[in-house]
Protein backbone atom coordinates (compact mmCIF):
# COMPACT_ATOMS: atom_id res chain seq x y z
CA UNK A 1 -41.04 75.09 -26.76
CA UNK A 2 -38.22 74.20 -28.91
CA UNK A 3 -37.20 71.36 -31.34
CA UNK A 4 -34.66 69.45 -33.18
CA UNK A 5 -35.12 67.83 -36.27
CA UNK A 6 -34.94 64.54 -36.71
CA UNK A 7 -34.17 62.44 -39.81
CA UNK A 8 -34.29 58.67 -40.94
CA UNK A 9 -33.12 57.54 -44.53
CA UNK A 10 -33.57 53.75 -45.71
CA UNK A 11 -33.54 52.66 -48.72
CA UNK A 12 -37.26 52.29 -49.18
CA UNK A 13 -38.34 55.85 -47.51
CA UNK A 14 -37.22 59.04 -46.58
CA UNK A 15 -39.04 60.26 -43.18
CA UNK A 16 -38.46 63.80 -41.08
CA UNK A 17 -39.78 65.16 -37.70
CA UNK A 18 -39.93 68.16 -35.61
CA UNK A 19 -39.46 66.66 -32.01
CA UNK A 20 -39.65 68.67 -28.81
CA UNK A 21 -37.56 67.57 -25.61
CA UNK A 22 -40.27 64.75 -24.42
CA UNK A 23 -40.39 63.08 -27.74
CA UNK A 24 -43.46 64.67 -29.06
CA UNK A 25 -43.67 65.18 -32.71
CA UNK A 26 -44.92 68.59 -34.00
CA UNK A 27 -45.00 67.83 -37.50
CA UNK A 28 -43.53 65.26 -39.63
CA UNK A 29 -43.37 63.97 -43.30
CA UNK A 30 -42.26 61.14 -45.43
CA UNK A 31 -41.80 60.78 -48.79
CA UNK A 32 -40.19 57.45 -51.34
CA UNK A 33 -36.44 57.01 -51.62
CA UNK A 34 -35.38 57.71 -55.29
CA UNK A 35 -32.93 55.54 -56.63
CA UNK A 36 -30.75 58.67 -58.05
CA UNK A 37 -30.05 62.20 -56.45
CA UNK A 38 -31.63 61.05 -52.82
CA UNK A 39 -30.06 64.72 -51.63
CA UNK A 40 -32.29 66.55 -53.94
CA UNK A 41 -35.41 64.32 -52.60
CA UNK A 42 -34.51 65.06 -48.70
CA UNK A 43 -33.86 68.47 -49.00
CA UNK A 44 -37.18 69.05 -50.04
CA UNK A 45 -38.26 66.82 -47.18
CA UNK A 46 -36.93 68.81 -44.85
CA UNK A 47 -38.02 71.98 -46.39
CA UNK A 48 -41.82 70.36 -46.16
CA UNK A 49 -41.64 69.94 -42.48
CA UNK A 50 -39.47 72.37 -41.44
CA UNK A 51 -40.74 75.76 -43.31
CA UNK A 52 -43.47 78.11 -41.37
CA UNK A 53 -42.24 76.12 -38.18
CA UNK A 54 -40.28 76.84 -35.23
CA UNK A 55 -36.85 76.86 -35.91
CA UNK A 56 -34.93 73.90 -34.61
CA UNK A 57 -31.97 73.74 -32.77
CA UNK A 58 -29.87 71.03 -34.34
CA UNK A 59 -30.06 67.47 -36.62
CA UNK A 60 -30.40 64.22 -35.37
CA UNK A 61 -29.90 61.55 -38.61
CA UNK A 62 -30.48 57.55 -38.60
CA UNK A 63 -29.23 56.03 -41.78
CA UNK A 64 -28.73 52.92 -43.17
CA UNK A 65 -24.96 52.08 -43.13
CA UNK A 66 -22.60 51.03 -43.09
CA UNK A 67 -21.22 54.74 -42.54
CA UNK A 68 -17.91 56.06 -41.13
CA UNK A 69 -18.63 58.63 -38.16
CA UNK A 70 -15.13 59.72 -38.34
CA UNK A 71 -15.69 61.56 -41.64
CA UNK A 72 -19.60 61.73 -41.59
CA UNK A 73 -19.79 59.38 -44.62
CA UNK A 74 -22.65 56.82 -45.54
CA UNK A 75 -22.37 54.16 -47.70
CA UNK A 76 -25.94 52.84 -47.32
CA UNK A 77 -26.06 48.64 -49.16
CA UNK A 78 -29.06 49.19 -50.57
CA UNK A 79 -28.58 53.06 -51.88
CA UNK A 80 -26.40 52.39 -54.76
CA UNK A 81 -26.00 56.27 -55.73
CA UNK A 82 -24.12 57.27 -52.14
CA UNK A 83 -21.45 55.65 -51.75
CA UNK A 84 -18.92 57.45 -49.44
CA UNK A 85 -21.63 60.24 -49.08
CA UNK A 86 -20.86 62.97 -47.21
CA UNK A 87 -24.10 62.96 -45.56
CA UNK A 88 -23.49 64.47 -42.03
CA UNK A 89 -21.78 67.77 -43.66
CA UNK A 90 -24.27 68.00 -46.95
CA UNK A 91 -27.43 68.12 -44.13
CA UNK A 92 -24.80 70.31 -42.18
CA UNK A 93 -24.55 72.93 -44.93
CA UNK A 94 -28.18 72.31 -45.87
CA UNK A 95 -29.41 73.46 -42.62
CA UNK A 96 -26.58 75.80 -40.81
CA UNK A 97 -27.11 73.86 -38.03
CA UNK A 98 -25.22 71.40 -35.78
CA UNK A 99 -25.69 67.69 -36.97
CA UNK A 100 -25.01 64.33 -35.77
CA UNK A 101 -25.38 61.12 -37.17
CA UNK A 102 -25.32 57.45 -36.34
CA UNK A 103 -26.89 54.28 -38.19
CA UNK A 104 -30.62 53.21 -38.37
CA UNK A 105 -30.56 50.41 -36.48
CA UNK A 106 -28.46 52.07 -33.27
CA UNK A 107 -31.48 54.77 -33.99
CA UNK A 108 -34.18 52.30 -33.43
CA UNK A 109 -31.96 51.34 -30.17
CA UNK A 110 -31.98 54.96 -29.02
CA UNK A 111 -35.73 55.35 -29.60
CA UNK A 112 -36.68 52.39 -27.90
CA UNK A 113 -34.84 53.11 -24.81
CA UNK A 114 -36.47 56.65 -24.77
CA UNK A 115 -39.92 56.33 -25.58
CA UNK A 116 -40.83 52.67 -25.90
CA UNK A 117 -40.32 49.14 -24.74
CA UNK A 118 -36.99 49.21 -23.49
CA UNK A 119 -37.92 52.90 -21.45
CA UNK A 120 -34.97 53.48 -19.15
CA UNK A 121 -33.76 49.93 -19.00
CA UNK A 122 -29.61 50.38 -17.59
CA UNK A 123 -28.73 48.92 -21.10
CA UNK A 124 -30.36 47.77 -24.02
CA UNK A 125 -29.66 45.68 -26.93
CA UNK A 126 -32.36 46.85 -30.60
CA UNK A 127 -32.48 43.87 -32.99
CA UNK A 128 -34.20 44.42 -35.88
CA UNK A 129 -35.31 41.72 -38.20
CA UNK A 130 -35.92 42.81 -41.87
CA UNK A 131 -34.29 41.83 -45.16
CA UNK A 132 -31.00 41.85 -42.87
CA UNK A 133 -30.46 42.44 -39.31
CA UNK A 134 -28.94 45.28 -37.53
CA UNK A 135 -28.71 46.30 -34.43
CA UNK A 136 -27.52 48.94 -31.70
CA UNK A 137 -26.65 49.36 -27.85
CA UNK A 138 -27.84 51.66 -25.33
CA UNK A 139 -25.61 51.83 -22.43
CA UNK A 140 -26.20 54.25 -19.15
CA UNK A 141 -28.50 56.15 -21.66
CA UNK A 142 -26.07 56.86 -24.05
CA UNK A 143 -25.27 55.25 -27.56
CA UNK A 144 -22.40 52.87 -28.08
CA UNK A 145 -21.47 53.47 -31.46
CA UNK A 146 -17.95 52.62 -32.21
CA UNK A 147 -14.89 54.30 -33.75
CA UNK A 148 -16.45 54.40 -36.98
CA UNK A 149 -19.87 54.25 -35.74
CA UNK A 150 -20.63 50.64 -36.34
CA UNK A 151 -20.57 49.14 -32.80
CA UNK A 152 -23.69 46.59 -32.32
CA UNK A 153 -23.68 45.59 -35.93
CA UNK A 154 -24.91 41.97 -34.45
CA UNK A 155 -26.18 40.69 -37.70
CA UNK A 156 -22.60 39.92 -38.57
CA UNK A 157 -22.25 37.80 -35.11
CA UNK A 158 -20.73 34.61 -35.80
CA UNK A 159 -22.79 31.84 -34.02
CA UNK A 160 -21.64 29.01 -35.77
CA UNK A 161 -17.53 29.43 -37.38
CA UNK A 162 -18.60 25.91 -39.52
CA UNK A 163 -21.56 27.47 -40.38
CA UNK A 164 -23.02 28.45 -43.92
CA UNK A 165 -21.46 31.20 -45.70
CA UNK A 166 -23.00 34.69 -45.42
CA UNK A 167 -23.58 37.48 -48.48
CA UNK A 168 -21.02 39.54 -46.05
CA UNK A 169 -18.36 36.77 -46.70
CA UNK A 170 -18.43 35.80 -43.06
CA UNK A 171 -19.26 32.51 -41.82
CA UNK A 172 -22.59 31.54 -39.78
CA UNK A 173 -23.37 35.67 -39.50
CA UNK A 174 -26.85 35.44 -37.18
CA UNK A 175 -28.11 37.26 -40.58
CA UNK A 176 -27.71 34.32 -42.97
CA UNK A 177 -29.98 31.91 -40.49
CA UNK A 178 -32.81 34.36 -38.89
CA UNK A 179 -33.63 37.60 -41.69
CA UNK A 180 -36.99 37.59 -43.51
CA UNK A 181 -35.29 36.15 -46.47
CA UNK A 182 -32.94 33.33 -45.22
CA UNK A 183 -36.13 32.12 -43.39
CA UNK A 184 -37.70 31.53 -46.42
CA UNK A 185 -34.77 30.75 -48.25
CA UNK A 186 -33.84 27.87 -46.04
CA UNK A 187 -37.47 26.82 -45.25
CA UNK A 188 -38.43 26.42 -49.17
CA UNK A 189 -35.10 24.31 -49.46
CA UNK A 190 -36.46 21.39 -46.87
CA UNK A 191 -40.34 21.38 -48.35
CA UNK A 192 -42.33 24.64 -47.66
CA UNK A 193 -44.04 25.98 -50.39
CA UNK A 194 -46.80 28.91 -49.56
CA UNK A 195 -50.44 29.01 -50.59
CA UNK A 196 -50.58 29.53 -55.15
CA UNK A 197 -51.18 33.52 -54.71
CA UNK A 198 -48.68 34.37 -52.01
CA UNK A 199 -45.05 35.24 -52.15
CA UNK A 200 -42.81 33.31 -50.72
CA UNK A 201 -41.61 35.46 -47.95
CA UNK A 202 -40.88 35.75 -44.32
CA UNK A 203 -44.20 36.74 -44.15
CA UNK A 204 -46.47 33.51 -45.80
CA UNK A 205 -43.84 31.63 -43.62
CA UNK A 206 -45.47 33.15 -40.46
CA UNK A 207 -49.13 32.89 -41.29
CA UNK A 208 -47.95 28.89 -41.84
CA UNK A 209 -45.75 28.68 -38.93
CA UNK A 210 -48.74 30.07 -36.48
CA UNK A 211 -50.93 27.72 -38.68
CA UNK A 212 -48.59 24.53 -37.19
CA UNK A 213 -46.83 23.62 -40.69
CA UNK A 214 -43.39 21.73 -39.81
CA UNK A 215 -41.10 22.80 -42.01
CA UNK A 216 -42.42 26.68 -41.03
CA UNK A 217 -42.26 26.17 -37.31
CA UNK A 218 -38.78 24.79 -37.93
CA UNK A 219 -37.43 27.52 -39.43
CA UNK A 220 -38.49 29.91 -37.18
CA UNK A 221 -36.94 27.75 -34.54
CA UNK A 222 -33.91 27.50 -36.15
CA UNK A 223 -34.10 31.54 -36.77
CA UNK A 224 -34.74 31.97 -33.14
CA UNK A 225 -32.08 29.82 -32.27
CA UNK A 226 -29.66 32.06 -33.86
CA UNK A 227 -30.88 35.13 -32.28
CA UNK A 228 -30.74 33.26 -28.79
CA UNK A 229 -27.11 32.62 -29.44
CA UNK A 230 -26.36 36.08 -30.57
CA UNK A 231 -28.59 37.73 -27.73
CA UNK A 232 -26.39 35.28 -24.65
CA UNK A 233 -23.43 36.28 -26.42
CA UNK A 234 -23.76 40.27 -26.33
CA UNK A 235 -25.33 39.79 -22.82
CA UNK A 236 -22.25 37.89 -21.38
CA UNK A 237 -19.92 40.94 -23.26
CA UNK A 238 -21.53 43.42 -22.90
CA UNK A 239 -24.04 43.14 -19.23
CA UNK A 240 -26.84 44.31 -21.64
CA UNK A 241 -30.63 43.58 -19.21
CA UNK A 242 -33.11 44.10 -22.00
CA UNK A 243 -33.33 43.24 -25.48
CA UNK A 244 -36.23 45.14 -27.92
CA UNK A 245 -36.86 43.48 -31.30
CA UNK A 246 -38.50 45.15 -34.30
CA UNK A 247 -38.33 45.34 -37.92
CA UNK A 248 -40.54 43.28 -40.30
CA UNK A 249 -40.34 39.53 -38.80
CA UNK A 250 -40.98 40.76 -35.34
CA UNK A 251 -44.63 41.26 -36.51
CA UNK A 252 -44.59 37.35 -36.64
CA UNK A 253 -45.00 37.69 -32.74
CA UNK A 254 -45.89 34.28 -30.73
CA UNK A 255 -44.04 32.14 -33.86
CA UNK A 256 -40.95 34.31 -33.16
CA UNK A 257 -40.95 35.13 -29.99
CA UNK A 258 -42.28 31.70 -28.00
CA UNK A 259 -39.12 29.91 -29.66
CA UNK A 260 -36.69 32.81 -29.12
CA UNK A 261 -37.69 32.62 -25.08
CA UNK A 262 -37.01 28.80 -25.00
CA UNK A 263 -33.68 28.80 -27.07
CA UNK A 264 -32.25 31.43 -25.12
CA UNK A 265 -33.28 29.84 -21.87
CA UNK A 266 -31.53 26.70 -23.36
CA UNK A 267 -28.27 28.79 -24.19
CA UNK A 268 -28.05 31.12 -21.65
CA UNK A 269 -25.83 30.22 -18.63
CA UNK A 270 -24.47 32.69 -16.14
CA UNK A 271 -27.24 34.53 -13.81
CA UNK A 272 -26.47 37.60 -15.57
CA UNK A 273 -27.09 36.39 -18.60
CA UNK A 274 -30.12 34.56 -18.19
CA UNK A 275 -31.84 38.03 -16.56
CA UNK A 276 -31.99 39.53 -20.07
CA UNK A 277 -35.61 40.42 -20.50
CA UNK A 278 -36.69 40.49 -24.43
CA UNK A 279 -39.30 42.48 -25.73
CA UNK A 280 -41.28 43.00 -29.14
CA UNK A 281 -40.60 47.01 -30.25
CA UNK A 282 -43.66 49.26 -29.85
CA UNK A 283 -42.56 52.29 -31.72
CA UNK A 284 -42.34 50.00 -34.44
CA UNK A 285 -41.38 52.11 -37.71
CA UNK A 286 -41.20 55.35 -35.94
CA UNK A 287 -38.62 54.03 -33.25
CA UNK A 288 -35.91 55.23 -35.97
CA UNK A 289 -36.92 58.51 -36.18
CA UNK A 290 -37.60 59.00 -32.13
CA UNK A 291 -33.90 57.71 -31.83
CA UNK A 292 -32.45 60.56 -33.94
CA UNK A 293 -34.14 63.04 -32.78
CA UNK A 294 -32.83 62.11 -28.86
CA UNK A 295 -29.59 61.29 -30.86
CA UNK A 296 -29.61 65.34 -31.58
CA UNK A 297 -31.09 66.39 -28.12
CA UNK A 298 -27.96 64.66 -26.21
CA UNK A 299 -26.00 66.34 -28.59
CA UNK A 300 -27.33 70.27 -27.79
């Protein structure tokens, strides 16, 4: 049996895997991101899962970006100590072994189409919902990731060119109307106010949203309508047929996902279009990780 390691860095954790070729994991490990000297922190990761084991035969990595595939580099937003990182070459040297890299979200992409809800679909769109959104395509099996290796970076979608300002410095990004934090954000600014001894987060919106508060329900809608645009948009581009969703706000579920079906029914036009079939991830957080490791198996 043989193996590749696979690798996913975010700015929260730090996760590694020996995978074989069917997407079986042989051992694993995680441990917290550090706000200084992350390198230091993942090469004892790897060390952890990697030593007494079977040697593997290359590196698959999913990072947060953005990152520039050209020269290997990461520049992960909320990993203030890389900047311009020479990730792809550090891991390189670190291991002696061939390496490839591509972002977290194209990752999640990857995974999903291998081992989970969008298994073998002819090609996939991976959303994922979180503090921001990113996202990734799967076409004919294979990643799309761009010259620089930031190709499906749909958060950053314009579906509205009036629309409100984003933290990007675009205008009406998908990401300023449907992440965790903009849902709250825009749903405490017409009323909502969660329960004394919760946060107010994309999360106490959900529990009131499935509970049938107004002002929760219409945020979501007006989340979902976003991602509806986005999704017909990349669909009438691109030819994508299935669309898997993850990250933190997916795990709202029904108060997501119910409004999401309608909108895009209500913006979707062309046949082709209106065949996308959109799913809830269920690799969940280890989707990532099951994406770079087939990200290093097509690559050996």
């Amino acid at each position: 049996m043989t193996y590749v390691l696979a690798i996913d860095i975010g700015g929260t954790k730090l996760a590694a895997a020996l995978v074989d070729e069917e997407g079986s994991v042989l051992r694993s490990g995680t441990r917290p991101t550090p706000r200084t000297d992350v390198m230091s922190a993942l090469t004892a990761l790897i060390a952890e899962v990697t030593e007494g084991g079977p040697p593997p035969e290359a590196v698959g990595i999913g990072c947060a970006g953005p990152l520039d595939l050209a020269t290997g580099t990461v520049s992960p937003v909320n990993m203030p100590s890389w900047r311009g990182f020479p990730l792809r070459e550090e891991v390189r040297k670190l291991t002696g072994l061939p390496t490839v890299l591509a972002g977290d979200a194209q990752c999640f992409a990857l995974g999903e189409h291998w081992l989970g809800a969008g298994r073998d679909s002819a090609s996939l769109l991976g959303i994922v919902v979180s503090t921001g959104i990113g996202g990734g395509l799967v076409i004919d099996g294979m990643p799309l990731l761009g010259p620089t290796g930031n190709a499906g970076h749909v958060g950053h979608m314009s579906i509205d060119p009036n629309g409100e300002r984003c933290e990007c410095g675009g205008r009406g990004c998908v990401e300023r109307y449907s992440s965790g934090p903009n849902l709250a954000r825009w749903a405490l600014d017409n009323g909502w106010s969660p329960a004394p001894d919760e946060k107010a987060d994309a999360r106490a919106l959900a529990r009131d949203a499935a509970a049938g508060d107004p002002v929760a329900v219409a945020a979501f809608e007006r989340g979902a309508r976003a991602l509806a645009g986005m999704i017909a948009s990349t669909a009438a581009a691109v030819e994508i047929t299935t669309v898997v969703i993850g990250g933190g706000v997916s795990a709202a579920g029904k108060v997501l996902f119910d409004p999401l079906e309608r909108m895009l029914d209500d913006v979707a036009g062309l046949a082709f279009v209106r065949a996308v079939r959109v799913h809830q991830s269920t690799l969940g957080v280890h989707a990532a990780l099951a994406g770079a490791a087939r990200l290093a198996w097509q690559h050996t």
